[in-house]
N, C-alpha and C. Protein backbone atom coordinates (compact mmCIF):
# COMPACT_ATOMS: atom_id res chain seq x y z
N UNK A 1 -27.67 -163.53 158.17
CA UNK A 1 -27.70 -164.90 157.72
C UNK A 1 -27.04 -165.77 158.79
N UNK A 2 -27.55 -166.83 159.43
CA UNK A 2 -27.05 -167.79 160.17
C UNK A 2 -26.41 -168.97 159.67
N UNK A 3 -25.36 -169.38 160.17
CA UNK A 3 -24.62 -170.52 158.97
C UNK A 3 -24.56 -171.70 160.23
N UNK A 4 -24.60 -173.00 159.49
CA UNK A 4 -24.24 -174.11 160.37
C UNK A 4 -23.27 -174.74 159.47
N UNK A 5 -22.11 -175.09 160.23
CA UNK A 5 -20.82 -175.48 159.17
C UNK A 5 -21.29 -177.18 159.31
N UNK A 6 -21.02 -177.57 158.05
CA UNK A 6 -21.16 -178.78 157.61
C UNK A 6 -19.86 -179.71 157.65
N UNK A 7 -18.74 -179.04 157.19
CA UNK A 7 -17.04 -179.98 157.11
C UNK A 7 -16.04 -178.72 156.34
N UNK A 8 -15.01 -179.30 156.37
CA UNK A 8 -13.95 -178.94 155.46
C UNK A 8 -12.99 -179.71 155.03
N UNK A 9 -12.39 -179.49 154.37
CA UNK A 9 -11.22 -180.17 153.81
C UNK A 9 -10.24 -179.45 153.67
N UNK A 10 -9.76 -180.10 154.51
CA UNK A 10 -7.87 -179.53 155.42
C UNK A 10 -6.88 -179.62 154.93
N UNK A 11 -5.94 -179.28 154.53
CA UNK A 11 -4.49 -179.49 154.39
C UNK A 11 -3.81 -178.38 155.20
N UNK A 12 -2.43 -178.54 155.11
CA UNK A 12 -1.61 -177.37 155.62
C UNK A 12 -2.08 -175.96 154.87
N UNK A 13 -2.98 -174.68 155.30
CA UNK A 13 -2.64 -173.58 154.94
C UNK A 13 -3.83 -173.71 153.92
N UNK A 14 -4.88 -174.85 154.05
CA UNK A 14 -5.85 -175.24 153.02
C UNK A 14 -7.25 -175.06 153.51
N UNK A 15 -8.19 -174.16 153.67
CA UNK A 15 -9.10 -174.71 154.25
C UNK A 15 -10.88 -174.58 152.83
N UNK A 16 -11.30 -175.20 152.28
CA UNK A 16 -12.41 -175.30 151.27
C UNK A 16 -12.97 -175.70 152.39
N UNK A 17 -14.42 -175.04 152.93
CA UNK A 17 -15.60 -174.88 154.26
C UNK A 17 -16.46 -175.46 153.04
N UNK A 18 -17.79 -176.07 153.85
CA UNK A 18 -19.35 -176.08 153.58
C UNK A 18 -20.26 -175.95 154.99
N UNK A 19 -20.72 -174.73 154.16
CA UNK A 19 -21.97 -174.72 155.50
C UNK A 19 -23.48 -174.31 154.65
N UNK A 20 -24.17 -174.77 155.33
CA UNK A 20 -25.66 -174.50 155.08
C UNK A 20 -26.42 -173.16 155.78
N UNK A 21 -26.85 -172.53 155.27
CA UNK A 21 -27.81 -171.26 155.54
C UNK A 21 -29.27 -171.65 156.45
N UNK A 22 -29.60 -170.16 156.50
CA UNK A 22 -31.10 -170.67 156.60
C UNK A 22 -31.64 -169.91 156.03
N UNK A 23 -31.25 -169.60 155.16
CA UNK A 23 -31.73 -169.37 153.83
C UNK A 23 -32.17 -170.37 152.49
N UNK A 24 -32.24 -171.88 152.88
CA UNK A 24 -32.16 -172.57 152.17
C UNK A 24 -31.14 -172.36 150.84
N UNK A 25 -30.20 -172.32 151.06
CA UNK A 25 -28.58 -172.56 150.43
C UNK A 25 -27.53 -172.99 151.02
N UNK A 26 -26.57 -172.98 150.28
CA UNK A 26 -25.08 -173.81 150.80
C UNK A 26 -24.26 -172.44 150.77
N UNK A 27 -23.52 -172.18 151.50
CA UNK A 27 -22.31 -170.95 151.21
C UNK A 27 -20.90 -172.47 151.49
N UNK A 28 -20.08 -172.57 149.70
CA UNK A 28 -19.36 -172.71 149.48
C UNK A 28 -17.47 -171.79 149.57
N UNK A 29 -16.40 -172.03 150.60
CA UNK A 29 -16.18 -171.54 150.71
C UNK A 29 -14.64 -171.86 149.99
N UNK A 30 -14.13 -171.49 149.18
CA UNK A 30 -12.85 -172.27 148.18
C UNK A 30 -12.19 -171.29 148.07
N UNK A 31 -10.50 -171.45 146.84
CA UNK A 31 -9.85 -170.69 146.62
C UNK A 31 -10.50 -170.20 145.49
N UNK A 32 -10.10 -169.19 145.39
CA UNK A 32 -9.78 -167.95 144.39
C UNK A 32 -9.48 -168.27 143.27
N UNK A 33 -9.88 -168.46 141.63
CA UNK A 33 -9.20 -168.34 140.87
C UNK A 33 -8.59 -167.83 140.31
N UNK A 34 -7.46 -168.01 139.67
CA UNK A 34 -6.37 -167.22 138.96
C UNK A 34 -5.45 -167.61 137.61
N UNK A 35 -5.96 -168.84 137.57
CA UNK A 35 -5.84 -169.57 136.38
C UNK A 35 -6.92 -168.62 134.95
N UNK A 36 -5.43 -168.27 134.29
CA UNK A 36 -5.77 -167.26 133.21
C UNK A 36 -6.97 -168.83 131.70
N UNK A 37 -6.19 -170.40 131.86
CA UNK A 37 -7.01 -171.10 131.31
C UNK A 37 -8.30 -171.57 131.72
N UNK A 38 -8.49 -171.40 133.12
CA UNK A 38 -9.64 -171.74 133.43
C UNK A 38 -10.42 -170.73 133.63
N UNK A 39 -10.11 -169.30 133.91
CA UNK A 39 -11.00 -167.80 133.47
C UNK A 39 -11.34 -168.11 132.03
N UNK A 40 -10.46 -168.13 131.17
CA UNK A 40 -11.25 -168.29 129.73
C UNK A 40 -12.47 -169.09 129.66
N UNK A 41 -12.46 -169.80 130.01
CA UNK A 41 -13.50 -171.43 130.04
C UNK A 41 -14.81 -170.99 130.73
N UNK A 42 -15.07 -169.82 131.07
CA UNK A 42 -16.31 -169.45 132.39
C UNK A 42 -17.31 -168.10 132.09
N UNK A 43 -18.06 -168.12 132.30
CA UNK A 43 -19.01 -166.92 131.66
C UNK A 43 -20.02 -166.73 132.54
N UNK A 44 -19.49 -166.21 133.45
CA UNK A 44 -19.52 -165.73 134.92
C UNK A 44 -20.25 -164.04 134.97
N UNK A 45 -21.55 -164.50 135.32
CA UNK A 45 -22.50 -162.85 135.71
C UNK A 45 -22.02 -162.11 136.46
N UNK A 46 -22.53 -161.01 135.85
CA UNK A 46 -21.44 -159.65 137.43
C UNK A 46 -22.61 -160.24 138.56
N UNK A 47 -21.79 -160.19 139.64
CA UNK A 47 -22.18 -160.18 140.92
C UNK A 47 -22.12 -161.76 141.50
N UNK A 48 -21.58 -162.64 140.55
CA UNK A 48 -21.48 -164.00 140.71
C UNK A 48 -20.07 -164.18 140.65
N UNK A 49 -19.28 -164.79 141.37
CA UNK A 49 -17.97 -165.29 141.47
C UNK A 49 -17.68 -166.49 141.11
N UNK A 50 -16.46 -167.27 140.95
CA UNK A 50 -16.50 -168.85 141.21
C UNK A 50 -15.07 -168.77 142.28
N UNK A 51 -14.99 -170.68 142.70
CA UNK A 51 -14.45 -170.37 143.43
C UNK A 51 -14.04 -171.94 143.04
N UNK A 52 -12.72 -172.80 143.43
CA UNK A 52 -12.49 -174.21 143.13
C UNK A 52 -12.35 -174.89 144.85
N UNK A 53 -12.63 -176.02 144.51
CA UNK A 53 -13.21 -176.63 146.15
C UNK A 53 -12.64 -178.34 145.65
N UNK A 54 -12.31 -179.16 146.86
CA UNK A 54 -11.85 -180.31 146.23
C UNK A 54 -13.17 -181.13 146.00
N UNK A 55 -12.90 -182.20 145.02
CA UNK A 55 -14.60 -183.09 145.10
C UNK A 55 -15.09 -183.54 146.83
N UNK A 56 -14.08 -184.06 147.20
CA UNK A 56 -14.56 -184.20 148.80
C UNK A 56 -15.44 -183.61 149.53
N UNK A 57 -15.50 -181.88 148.92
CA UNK A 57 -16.37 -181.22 150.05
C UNK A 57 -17.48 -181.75 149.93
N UNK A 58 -18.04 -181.94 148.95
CA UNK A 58 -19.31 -182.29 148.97
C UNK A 58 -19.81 -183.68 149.62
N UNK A 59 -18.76 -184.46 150.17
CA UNK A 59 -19.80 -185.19 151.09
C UNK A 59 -19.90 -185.20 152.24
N UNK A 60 -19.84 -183.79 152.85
CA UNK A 60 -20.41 -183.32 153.92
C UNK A 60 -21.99 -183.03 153.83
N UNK A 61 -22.71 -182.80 152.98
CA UNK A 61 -23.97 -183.13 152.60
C UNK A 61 -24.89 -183.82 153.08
N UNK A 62 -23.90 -185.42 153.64
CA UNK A 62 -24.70 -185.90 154.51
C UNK A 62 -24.66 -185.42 155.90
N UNK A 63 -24.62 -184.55 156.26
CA UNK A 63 -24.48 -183.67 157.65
C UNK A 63 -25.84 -182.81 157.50
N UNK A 64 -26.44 -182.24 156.17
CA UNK A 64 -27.35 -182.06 156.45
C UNK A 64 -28.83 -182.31 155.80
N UNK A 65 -28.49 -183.93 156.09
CA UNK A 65 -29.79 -184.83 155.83
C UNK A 65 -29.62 -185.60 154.70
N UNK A 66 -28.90 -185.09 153.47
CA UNK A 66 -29.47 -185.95 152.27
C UNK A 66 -28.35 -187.13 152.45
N UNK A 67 -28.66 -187.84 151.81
CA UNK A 67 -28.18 -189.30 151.76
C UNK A 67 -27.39 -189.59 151.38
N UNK A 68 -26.81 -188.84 150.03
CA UNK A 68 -25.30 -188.84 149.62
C UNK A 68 -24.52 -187.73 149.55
N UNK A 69 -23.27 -187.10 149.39
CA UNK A 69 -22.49 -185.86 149.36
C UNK A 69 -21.75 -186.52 147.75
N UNK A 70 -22.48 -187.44 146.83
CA UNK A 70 -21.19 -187.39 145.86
C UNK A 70 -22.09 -187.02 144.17
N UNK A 71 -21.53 -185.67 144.00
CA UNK A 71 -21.82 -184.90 142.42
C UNK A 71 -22.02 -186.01 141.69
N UNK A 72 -22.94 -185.99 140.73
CA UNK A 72 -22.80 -186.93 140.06
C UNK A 72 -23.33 -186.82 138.45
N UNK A 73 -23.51 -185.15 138.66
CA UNK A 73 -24.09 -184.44 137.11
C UNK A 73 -23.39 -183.05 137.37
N UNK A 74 -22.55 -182.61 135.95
CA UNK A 74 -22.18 -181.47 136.56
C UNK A 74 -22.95 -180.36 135.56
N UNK A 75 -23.65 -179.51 136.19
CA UNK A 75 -24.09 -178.17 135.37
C UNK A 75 -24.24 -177.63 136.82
N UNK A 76 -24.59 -176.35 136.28
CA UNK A 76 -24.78 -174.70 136.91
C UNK A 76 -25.49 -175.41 138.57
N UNK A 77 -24.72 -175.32 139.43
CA UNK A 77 -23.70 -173.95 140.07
C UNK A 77 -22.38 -174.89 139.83
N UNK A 78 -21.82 -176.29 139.70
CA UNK A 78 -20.67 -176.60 139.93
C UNK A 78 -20.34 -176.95 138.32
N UNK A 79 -19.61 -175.67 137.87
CA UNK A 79 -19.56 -175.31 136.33
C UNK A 79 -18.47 -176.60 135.60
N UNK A 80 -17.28 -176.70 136.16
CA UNK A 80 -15.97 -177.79 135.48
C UNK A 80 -15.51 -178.72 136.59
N UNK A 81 -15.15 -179.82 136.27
CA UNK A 81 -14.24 -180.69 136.71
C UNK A 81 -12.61 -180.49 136.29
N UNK A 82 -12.19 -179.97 136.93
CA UNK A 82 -10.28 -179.69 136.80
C UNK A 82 -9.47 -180.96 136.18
N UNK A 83 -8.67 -180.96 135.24
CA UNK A 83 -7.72 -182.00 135.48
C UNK A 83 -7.23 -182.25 136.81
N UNK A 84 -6.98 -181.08 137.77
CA UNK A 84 -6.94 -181.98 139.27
C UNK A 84 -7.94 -182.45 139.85
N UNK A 85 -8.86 -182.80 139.43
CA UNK A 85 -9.77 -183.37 140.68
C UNK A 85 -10.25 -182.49 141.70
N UNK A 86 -11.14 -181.10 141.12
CA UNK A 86 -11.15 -180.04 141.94
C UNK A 86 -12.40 -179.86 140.74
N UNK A 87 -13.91 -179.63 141.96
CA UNK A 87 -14.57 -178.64 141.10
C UNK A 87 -14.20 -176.98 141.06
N UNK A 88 -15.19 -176.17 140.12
CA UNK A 88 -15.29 -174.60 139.67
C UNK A 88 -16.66 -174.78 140.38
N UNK A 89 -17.05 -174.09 141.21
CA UNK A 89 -18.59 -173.59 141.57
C UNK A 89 -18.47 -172.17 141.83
N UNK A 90 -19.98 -172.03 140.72
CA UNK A 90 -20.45 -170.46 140.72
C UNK A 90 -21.31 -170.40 141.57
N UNK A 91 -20.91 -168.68 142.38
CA UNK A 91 -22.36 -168.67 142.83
C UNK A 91 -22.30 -167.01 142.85
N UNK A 92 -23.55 -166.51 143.72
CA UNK A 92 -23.78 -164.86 144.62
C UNK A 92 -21.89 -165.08 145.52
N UNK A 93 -21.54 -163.69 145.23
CA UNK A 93 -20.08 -163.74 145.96
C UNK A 93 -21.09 -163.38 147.19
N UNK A 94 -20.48 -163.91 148.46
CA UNK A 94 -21.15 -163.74 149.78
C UNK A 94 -20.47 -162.05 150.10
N UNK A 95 -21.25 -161.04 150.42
CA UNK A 95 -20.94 -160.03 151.17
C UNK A 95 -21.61 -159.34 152.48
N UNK A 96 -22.29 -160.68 152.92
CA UNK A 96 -22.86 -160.61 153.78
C UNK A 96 -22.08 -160.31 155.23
N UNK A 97 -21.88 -158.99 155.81
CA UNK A 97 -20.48 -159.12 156.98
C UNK A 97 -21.24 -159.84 157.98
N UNK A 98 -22.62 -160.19 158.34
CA UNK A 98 -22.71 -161.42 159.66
C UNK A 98 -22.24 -162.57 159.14
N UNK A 99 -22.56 -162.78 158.24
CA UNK A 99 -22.33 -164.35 157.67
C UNK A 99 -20.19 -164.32 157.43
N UNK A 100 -19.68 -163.36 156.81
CA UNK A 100 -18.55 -163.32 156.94
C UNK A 100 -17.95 -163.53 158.38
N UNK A 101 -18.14 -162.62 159.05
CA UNK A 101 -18.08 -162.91 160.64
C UNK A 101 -18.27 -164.21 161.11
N UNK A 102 -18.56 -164.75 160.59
CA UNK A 102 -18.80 -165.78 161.91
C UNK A 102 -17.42 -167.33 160.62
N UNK A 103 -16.75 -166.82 158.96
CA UNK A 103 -15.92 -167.72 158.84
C UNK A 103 -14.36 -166.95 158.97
N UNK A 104 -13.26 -167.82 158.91
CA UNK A 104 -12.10 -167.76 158.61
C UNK A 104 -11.80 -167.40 157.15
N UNK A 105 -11.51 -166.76 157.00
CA UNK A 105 -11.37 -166.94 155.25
C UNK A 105 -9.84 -165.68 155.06
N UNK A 106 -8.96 -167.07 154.64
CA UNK A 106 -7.71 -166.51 153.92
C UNK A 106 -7.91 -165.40 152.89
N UNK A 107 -7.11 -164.78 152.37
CA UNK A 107 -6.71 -164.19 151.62
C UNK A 107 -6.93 -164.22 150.21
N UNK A 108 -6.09 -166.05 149.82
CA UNK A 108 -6.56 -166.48 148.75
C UNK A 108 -8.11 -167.27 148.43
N UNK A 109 -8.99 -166.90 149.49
CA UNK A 109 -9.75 -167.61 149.29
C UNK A 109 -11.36 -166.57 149.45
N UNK A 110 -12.19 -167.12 148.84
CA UNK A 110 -13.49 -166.53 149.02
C UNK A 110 -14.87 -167.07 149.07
N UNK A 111 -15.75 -166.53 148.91
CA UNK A 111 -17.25 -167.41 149.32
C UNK A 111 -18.07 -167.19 148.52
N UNK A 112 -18.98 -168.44 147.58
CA UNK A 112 -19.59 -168.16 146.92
C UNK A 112 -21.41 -168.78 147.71
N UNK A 113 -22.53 -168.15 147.41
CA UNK A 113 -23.85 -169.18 148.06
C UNK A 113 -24.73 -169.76 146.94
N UNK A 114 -24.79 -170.58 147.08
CA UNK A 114 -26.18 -171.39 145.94
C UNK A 114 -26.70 -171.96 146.41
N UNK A 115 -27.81 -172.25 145.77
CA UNK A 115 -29.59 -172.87 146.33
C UNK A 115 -29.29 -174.00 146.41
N UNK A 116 -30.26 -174.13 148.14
CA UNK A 116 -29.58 -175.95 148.02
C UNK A 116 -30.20 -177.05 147.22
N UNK A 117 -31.63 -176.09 146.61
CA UNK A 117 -32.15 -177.23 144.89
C UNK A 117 -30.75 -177.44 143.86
N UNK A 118 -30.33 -176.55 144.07
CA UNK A 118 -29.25 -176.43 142.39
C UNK A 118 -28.06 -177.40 143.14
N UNK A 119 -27.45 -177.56 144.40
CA UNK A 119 -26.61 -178.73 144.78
C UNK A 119 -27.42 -179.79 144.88
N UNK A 120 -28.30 -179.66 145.78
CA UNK A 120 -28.73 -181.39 145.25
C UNK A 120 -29.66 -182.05 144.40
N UNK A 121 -29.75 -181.28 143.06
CA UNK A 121 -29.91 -181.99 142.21
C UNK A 121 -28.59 -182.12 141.23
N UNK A 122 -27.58 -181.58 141.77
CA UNK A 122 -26.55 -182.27 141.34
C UNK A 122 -26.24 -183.63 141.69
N UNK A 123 -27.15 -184.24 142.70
CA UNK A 123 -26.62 -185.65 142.97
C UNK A 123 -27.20 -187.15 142.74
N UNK A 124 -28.02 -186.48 141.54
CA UNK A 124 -28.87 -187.14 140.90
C UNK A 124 -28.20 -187.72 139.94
N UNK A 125 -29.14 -189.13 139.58
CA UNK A 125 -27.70 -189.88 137.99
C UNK A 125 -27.65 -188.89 137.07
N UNK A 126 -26.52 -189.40 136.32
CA UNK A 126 -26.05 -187.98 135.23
C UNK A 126 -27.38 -188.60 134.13
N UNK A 127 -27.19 -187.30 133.22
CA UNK A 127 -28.05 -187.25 131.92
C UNK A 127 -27.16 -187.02 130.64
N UNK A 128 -26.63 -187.79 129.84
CA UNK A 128 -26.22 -187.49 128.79
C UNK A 128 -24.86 -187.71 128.89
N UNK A 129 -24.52 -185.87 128.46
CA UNK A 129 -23.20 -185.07 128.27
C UNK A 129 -22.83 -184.56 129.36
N UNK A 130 -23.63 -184.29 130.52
CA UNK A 130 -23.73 -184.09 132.18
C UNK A 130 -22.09 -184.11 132.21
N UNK A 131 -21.03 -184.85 132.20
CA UNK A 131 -20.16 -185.30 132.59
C UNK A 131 -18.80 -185.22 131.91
N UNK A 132 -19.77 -184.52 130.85
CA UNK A 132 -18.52 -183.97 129.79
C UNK A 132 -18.14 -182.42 130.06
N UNK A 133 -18.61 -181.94 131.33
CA UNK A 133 -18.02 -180.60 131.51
C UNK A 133 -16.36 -180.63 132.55
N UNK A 134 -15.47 -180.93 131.83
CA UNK A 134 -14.67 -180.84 132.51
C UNK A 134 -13.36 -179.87 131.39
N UNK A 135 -12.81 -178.63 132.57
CA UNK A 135 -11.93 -178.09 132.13
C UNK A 135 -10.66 -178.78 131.10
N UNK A 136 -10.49 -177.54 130.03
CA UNK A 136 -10.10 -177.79 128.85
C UNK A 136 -7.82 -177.78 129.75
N UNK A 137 -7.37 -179.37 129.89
CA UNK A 137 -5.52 -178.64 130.00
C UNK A 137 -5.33 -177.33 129.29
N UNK A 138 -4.29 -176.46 129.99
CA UNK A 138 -3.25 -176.03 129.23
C UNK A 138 -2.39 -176.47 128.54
N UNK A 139 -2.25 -175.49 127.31
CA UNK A 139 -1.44 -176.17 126.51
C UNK A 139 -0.08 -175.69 126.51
């Protein structure tokens, strides 16, 4: 699999990647979850992971071609909106070792890929309840 990196979003010791395939998909690259309330909340296929990414990544998007990078309906692959301001996106856990090879990827962090139909028709106006998927606080 050949990847062309699209952006990231940086902090100290932070790195959430987007790159595009040519496979026609996105390999999303975020932390790890470990949040025992937000595992409850997810119903996640074997062989599918999730992974949390800040809203920002996604407007690297316009890097490859489409016109906007900003979510604007949330269903399947970008499952919750966090009380922080952080999506959940599911996808195929990447175990691809060329495609691994060629990112950085911490420890706490891992790679999920989805079709780049299923991201950008996330950036279409919402429909409905679209917008009511956002993770349940702890209590």
């Amino acid at each position: 699999m050949k990847l062309r990196f699209l952006g990231k979003n940086s902090n100290i010791g932070d790195c959430p990647t987007l790159y595009a395939t040519d496979r026609d998909s996105y390999l999303v690259q975020g932390w790890k979850i470990f949040a025992n309330d937000l595992l409850t909340q997810l119903d996640i296929p074997e062989g599918d992971t999730a992974v949390e990414v800040p809203t920002e990544l996604f407007e690297h998007l316009t890097k490859d071609g489409l016109p906007a990078g900003e979510i604007r309906r949330l269903e399947d692959p970008i499952m919750i909106l966090t009380p922080g301001g952080t999506f959940i996106v599911q996808g195929r856990e990447v175990t691809d070792a060329e495609a691994l090879a060629q990112m950085e990827i911490p420890d706490y962090e891992t790679v999920v890929e989805v079709p780049k139909a299923a991201i950008t028709a996330l950036l279409e106006e919402p429909r409905g309840a679209d917008l009511q998927r956002r993770a349940q606080p702890a209590l």
